[in-house]
Every structure is written in structure tokens, then in C-alpha cells.
Protein backbone atom coordinates (compact mmCIF):
# COMPACT_ATOMS: atom_id res chain seq x y z
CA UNK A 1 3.98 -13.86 -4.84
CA UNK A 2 1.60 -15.20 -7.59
CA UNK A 3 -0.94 -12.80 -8.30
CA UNK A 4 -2.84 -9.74 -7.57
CA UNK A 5 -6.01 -7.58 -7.78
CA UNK A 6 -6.47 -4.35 -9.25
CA UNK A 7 -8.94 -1.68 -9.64
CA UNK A 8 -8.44 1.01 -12.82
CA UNK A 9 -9.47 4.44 -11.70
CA UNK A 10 -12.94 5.30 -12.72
CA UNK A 11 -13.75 8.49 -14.34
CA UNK A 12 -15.33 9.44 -10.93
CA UNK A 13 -11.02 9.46 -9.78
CA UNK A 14 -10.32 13.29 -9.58
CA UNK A 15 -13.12 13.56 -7.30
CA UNK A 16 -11.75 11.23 -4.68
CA UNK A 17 -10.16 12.46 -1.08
CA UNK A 18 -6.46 14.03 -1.36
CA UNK A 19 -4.19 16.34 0.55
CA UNK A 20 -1.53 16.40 -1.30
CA UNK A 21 -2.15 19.69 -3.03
CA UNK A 22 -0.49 19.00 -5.84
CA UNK A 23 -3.79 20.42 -8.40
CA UNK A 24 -6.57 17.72 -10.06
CA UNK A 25 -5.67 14.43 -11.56
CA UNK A 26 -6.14 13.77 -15.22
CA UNK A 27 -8.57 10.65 -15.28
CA UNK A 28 -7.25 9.77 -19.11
CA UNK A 29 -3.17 9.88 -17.70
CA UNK A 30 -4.20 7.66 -14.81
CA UNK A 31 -5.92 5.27 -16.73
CA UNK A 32 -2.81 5.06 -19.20
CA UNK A 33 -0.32 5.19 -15.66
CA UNK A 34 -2.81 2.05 -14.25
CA UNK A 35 -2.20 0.36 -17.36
CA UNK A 36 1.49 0.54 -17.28
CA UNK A 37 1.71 -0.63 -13.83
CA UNK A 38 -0.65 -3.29 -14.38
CA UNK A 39 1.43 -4.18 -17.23
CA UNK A 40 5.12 -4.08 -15.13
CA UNK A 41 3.14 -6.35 -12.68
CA UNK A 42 2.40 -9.26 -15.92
CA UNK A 43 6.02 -8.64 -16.50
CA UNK A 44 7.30 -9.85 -13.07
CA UNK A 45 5.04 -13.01 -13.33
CA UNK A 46 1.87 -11.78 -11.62
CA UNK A 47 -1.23 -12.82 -12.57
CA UNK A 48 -3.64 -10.28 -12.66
CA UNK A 49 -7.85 -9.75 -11.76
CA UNK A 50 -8.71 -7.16 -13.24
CA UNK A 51 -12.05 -5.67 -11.40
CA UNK A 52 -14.27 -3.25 -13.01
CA UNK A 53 -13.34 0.40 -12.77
CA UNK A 54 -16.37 1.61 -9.59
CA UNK A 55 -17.37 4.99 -10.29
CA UNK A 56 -19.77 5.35 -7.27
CA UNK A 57 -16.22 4.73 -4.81
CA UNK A 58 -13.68 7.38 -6.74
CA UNK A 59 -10.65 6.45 -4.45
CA UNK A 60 -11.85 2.60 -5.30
CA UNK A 61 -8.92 2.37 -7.42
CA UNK A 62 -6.88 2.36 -4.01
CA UNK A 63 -7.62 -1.42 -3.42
CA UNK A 64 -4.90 -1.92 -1.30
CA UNK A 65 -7.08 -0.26 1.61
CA UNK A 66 -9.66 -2.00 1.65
CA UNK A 67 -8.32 -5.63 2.39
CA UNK A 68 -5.35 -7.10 3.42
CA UNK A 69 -3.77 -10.30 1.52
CA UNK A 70 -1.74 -12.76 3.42
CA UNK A 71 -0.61 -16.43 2.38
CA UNK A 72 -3.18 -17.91 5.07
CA UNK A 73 -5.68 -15.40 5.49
CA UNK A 74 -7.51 -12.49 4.19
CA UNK A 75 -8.86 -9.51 5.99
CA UNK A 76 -11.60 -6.96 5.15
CA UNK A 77 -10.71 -3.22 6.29
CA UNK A 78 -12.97 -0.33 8.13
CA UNK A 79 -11.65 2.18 6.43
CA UNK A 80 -10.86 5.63 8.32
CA UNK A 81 -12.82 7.90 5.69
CA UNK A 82 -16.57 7.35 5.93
CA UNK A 83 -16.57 7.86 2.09
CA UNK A 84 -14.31 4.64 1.87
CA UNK A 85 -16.06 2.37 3.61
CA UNK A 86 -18.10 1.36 0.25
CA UNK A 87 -15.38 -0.14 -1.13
CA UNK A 88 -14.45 -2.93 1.00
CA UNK A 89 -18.34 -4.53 0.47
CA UNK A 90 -17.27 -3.46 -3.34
CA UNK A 91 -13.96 -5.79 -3.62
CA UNK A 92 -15.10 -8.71 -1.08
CA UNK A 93 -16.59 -10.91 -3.77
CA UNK A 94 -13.28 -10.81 -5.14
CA UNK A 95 -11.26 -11.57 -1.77
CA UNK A 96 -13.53 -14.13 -1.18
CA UNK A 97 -13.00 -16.11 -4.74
CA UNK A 98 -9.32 -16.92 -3.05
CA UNK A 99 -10.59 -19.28 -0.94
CA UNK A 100 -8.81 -17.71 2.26
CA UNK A 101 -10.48 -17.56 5.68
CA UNK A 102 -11.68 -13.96 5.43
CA UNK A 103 -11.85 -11.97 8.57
CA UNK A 104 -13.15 -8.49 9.08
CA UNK A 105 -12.52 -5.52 11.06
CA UNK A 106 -15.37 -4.46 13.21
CA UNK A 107 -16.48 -1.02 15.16
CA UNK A 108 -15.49 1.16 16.46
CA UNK A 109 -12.47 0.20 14.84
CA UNK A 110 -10.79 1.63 11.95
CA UNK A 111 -8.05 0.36 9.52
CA UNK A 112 -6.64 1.13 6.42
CA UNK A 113 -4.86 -1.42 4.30
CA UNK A 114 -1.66 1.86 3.78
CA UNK A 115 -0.75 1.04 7.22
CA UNK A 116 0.17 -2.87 7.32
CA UNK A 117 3.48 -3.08 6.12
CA UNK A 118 4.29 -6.97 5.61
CA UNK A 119 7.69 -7.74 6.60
CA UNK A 120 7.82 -11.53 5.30
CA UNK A 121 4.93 -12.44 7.89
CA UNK A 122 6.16 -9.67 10.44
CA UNK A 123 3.62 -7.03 10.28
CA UNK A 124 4.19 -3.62 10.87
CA UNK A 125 0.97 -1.85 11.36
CA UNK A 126 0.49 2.14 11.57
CA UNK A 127 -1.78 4.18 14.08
CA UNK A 128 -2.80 7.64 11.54
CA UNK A 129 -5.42 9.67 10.68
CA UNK A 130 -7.17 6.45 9.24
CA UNK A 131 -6.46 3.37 11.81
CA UNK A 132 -7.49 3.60 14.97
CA UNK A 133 -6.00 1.84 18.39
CA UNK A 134 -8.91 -0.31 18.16
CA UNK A 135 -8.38 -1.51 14.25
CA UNK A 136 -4.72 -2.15 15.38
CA UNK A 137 -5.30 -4.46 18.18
CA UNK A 138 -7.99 -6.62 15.54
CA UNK A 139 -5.92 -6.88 12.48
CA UNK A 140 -3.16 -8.07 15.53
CA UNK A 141 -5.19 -10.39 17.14
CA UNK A 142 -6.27 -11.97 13.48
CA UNK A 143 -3.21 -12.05 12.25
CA UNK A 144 -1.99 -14.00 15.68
CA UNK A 145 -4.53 -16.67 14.81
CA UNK A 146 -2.90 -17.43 11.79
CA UNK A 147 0.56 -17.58 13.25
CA UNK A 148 1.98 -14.26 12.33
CA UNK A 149 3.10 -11.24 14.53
CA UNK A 150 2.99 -7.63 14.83
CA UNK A 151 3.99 -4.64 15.99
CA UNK A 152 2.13 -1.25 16.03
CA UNK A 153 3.74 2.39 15.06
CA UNK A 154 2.16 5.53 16.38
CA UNK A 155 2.81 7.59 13.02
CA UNK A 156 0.27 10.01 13.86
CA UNK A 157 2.58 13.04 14.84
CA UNK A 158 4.44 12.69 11.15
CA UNK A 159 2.77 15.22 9.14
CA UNK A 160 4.05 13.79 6.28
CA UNK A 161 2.66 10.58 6.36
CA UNK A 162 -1.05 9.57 5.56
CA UNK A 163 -0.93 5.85 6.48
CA UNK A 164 2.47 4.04 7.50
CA UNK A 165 3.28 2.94 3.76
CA UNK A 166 3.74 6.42 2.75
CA UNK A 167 6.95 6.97 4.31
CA UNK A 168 7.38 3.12 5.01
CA UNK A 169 8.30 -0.07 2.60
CA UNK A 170 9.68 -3.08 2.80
CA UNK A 171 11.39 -4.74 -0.02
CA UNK A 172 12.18 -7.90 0.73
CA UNK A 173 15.87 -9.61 1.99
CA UNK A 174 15.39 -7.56 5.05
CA UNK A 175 15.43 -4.24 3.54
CA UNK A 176 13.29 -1.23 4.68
CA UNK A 177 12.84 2.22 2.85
CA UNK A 178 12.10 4.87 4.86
CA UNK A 179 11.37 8.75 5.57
CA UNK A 180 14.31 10.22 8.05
CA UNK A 181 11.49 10.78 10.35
CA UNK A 182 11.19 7.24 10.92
CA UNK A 183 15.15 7.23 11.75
CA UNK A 184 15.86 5.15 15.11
CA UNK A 185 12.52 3.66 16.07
CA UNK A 186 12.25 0.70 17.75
CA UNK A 187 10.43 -1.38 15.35
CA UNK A 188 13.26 -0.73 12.45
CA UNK A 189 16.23 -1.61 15.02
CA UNK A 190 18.25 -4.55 13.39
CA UNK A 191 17.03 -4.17 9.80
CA UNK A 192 18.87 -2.63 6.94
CA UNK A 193 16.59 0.62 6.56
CA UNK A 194 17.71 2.74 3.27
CA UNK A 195 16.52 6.49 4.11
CA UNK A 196 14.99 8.58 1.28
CA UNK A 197 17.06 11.77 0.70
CA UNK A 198 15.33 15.40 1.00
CA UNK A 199 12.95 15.67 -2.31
CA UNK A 200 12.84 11.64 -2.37
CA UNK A 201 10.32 10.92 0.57
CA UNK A 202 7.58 9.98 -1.96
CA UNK A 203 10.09 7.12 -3.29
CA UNK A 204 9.60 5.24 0.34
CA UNK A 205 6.74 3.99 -0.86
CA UNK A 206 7.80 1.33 -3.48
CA UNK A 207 7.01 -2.61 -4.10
CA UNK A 208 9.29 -5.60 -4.40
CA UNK A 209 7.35 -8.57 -6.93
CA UNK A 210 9.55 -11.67 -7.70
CA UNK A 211 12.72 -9.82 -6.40
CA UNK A 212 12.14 -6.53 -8.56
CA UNK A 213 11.58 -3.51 -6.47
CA UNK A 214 9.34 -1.02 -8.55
CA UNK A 215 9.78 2.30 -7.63
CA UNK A 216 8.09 5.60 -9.06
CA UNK A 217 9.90 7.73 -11.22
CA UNK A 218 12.13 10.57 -10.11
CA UNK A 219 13.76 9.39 -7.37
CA UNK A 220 17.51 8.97 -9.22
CA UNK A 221 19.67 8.50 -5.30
CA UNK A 222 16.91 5.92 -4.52
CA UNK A 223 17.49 3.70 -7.69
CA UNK A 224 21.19 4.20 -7.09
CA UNK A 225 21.16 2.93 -3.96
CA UNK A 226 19.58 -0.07 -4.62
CA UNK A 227 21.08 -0.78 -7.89
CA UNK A 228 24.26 -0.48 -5.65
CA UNK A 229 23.50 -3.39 -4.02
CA UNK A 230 22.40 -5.46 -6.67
CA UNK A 231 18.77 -5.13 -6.48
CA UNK A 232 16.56 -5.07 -9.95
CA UNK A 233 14.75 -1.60 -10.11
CA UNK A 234 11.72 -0.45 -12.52
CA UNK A 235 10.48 3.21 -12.52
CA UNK A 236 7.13 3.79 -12.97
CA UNK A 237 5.08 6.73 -13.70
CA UNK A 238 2.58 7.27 -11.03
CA UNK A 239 2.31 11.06 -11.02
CA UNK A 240 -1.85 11.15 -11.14
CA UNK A 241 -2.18 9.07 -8.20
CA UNK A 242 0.50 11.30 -6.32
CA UNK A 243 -2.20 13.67 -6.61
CA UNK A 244 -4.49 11.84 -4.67
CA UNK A 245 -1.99 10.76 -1.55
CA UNK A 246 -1.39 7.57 -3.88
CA UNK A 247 1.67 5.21 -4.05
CA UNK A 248 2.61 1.98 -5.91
CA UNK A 249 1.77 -0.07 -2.61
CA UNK A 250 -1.57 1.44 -2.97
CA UNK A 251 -3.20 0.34 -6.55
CA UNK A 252 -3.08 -3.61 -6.29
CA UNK A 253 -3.45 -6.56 -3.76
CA UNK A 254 -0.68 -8.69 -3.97
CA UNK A 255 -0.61 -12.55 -2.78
């Protein structure tokens, strides 16, 4: 991993789509909880594009839905939320400056970048409220052209989970985190899978960059755990983007 695009949050931010109930962003706090993470990202030897904060697209600081990064190709999403789907003609300029074959998902499907979970080329990808049975089987057959595989997850009778990343991580070395509700399934069988405790189930959704797993603040058995088994751990404040369904996987690109 060598680099990544972000998005700051535009003032437009506490206007975007949520259902997480949790009251209205402050815009200034997420700007200064962007910055951070931007910054922890520098600090694990990322480097960084920085696009323009889009105030016409307020959940544009999401980038991670609206493409999908691997080593050989790139694909552009169809978001699930017709507000959304702004955002992916918004960032392609950008995807296409990394000189990857770019691909793009096409009605009537839908897909949202939250629900491909990259398992070092073995792609996990979520049926929700946002990707469709018909966005599955296109990121899968793209992704089969360029030698990777896939399996899908029907998520969609987890109330607690948005898109597949929200209760769903992987962190590299064959590590999972998880929500208990994803306890047992199929697609987990044979992997070391480290279940968030009750209170915790927002800490599934973490990122591992050159072998540091960052992980938002407040989750204490969650850092203990991995610290346990000798993984590097950074906490992060992400609170403002909580309040919009948000999660570290969520606010860059990573390649």
C-alpha cells in the first residue's frame, strides 16, 4: 500500500444522508478529525491526493463509495442513494490519473464501495440497503477478469449494518474484525475473526496501512486484543463521521 485519495468534508457535510441518530455533525470538528486521519495516513508512509472538499455531494467526503482501488484495476461504483451517484463522475478524473483499467458498474445495478471488503485479493462483497444482486455479480465478474475472486454476503437482515464494512474488516495476516452477528458464516470459516464486544461494534470497522491497524477511539477490549497479539494500533478520533454512518474504511481510497 503506497498511497491514497481523500476527500475533506465540505461545509455542505451535516447535510449529508445518516441513520445513525446520534444528533448533527460539527463541520469545523470534522474538518480538524479529516485532518488528523489524513495526517496518521502520511505517518504510515502513504502518499496522499488531496481532492477538493465538493460541497454540491455532502457525503462526498465518503470516497471510499464511490470507487474501488485494486493493484490491477479500478472500478467506478452506482451508488445505492440516488443523492450519491454525483460523486463517482466527481472523483473519476482522479481514479483515472492512476493509470488502471477503470471499469464501471452499470444499471440496474447498484454498489457501494462499504461493501467490498479486500481480503489480500479475496473479495468479500455485501448485498444491503445500497448494493444490489445485480452490482454484486459486476464488481464479481470484473474483478474475475483481473484474476481475483469473490464471494457475496447477504447482510441485508443485520439491522446494524449499513454496508458490509460496518460490522466487517479485514486487517491483514488473515485477521477479520467482526460484529457477533456475523459469528459462523460461511465466508469467515478458516480465518482468525476477532469479535467486537457489546458497546464495541462500531470498532469493526478499522484499517490496517503498512502493518498498523488504525482503529477509532473508544474501543479499549479491541486495542487490547490486538495489541495482545502483537499488532501496532492507532486510535483515531472519528466521532463526526459516526454521525453520518461513517467509519475509517470510509474517508480514503487506499492502493
Amino acid at each position: 500500500m503506497r498511497r491514497a485519495l481523500v476527500r475533506p468534508p465540505a461545509t455542505s457535510f451535516p447535510d449529508g444522508l445518516t441513520t445513525a441518530g446520534l444528533g448533527r455533525p460539527f463541520a469545523a470538528l470534522a474538518a480538524a478529525q479529516h485532518e488528523g486521519y489524513c495526517r496518521a495516513l502520511e505517518a504510515c508512509g502513504l502518499e496522499l491526493t488531496r481532492l477538493p472538499p465538493d460541497p454540491r455531494f455532502p457525503d462526498s467526503t465518503f470516497v471510499e463509495d464511490a470507487a474501488i482501488l485494486t493493484e490491477r484495476c479500478a472500478v467506478l461504483t452506482r451508488p445505492g442513494a440516488p443523492s450519491r451517484a454525483g460523486e463517482v463522475e466527481a472523483i473519476r478524473p482522479a481514479v483515472a490519473a492512476l493509470g488502471l483499467p477503470v471499469s464501471e458498474i452499470e444499471a440496474p445495478g447498484t454498489l457501494d464501495g462499504g461493501d467490498v471488503c479486500d481480503a489480500d485479493g479475496r473479495f468479500l462483497i455485501g448485498l444491503s440497503a445500497r448494493t444490489n444482486e445485480e452490482g454484486a455479480r459486476s464488481l464479481a465478474a470484473i474483478l474475475a477478469r483481473h484474476g481475483y475472486t469473490s464471494e457475496t454476503l447477504d447482510v441485508r437482515a443485520i439491522p446494524a449494518l449499513l454496508h458490509l464494512k460496518t460490522g466487517l474488516s479485514y486487517v491483514g495476516g488473515g485477521t477479520f474484525l467482526a460484529i457477533e452477528e456475523l459469528r459462523g458464516h460461511p465466508a469467515l470459516l478458516g480465518a482468525e475473526v476477532l469479535y467486537a464486544v457489546p458497546g464495541e461494534e462500531y470498532g469493526a470497522n478499522a484499517i490496517e496501512v503498512s502493518g498498523c491497524i488504525l482503529i477509532p477511539a473508544g474501543h479499549p477490549a479491541l486495542e487490547r486484543s490486538l495489541s495482545a497479539r502483537g499488532r501496532e494500533v492507532l486510535t483515531l478520533d472519528v466521532s463526526e463521521f459516526r454521525k453520518m454512518d461513517g467509519g475509517l474504511s470510509c474517508l480514503s481510497l487506499r492502493l
